[in-house]
C-alpha atoms as a PDB file:
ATOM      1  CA  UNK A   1     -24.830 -29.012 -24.711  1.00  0.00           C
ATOM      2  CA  UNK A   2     -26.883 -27.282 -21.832  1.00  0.00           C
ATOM      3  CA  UNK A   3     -25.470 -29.968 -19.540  1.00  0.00           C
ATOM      4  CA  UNK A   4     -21.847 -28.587 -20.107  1.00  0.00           C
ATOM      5  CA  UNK A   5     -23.017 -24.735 -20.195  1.00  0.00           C
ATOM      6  CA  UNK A   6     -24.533 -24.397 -16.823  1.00  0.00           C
ATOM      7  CA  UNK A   7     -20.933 -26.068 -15.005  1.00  0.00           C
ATOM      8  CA  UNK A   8     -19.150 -23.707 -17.118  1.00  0.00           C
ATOM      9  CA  UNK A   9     -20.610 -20.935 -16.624  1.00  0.00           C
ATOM     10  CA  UNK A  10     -20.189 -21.649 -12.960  1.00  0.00           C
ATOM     11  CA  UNK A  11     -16.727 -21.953 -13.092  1.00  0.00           C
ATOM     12  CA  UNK A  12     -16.710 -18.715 -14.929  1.00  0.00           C
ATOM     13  CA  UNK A  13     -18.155 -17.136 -12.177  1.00  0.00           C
ATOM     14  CA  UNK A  14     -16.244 -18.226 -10.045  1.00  0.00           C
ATOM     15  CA  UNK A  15     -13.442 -17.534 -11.329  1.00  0.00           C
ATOM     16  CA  UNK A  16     -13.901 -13.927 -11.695  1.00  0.00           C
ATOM     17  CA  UNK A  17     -14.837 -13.770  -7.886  1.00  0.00           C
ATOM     18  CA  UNK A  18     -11.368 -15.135  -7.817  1.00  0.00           C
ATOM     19  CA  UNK A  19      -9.693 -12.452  -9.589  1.00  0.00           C
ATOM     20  CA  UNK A  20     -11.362  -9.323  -7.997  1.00  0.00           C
ATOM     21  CA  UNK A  21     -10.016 -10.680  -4.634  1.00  0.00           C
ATOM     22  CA  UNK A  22      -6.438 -11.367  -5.988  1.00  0.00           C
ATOM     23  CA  UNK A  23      -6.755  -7.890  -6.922  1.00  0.00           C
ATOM     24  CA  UNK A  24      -8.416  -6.205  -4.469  1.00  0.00           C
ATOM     25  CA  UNK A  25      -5.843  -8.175  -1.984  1.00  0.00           C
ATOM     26  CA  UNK A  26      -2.551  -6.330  -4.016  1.00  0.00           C
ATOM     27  CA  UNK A  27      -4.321  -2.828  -4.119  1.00  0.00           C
ATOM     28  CA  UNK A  28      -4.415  -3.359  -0.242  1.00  0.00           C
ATOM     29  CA  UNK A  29      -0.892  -4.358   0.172  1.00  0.00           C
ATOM     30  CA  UNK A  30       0.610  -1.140  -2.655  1.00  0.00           C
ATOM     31  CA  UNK A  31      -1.433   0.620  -0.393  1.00  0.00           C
ATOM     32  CA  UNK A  32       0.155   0.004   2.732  1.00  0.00           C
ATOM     33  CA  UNK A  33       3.370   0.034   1.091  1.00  0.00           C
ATOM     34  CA  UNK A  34       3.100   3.623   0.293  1.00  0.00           C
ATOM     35  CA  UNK A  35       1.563   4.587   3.891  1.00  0.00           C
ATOM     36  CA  UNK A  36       5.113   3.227   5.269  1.00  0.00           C
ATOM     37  CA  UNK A  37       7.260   4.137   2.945  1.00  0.00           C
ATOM     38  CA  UNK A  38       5.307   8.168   3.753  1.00  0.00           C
ATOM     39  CA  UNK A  39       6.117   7.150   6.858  1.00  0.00           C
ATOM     40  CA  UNK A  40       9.659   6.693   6.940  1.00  0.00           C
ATOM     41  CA  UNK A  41      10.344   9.144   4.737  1.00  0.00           C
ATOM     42  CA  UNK A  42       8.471  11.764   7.083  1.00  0.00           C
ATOM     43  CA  UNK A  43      10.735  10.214   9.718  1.00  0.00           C
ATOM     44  CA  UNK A  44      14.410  10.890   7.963  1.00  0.00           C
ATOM     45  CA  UNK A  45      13.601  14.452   7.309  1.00  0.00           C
ATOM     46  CA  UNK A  46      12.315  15.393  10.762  1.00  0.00           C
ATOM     47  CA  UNK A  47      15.690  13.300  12.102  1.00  0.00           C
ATOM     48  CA  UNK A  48      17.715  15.049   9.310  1.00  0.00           C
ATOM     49  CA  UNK A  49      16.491  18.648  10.327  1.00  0.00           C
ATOM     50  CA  UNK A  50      16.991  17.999  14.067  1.00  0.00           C
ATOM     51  CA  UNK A  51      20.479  17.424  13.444  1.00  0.00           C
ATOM     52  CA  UNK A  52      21.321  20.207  11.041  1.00  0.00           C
ATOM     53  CA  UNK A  53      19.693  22.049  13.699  1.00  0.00           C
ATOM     54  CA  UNK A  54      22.360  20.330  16.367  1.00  0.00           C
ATOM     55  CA  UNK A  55      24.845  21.437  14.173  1.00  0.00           C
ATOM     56  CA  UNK A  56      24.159  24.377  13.236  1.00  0.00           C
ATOM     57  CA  UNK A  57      22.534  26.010  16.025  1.00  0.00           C
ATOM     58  CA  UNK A  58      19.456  27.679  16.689  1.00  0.00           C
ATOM     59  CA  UNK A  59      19.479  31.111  17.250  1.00  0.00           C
ATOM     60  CA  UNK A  60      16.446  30.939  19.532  1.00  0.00           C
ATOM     61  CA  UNK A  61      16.944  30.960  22.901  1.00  0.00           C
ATOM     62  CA  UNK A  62      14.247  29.228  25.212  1.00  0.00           C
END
């Protein structure tokens, strides 16, 4: 029985290393996915208010 526990429990181990760097690897990438998706969001409403400032006018004169 020890001869089978100390493989096992190996394995275990391993296993679980496994698992934290599946996990740490898809916290990275929702991560990033937010970052660019701030990003482009940031992006559309600066271009958005440029152009209802096109269209609209600015009433400041430089």
């Amino acid at each position: 029985m020890r001869a089978c526990l100390l493989p096992a429990l190996i394995c275990t181990l391993c296993n679980g290393c496994a698992v934290v760097t599946v996990a740490d690897a898809a916290v990275t990438v929702v991560a990033t996915t937010v970052k660019i998706s701030a990003a482009v969001v940031s992006t559309t409403v600066d271009v958005a208010a440029a152009g209802v400032k096109a269209v609209a006018g600015s009433p400041d004169k430089k």
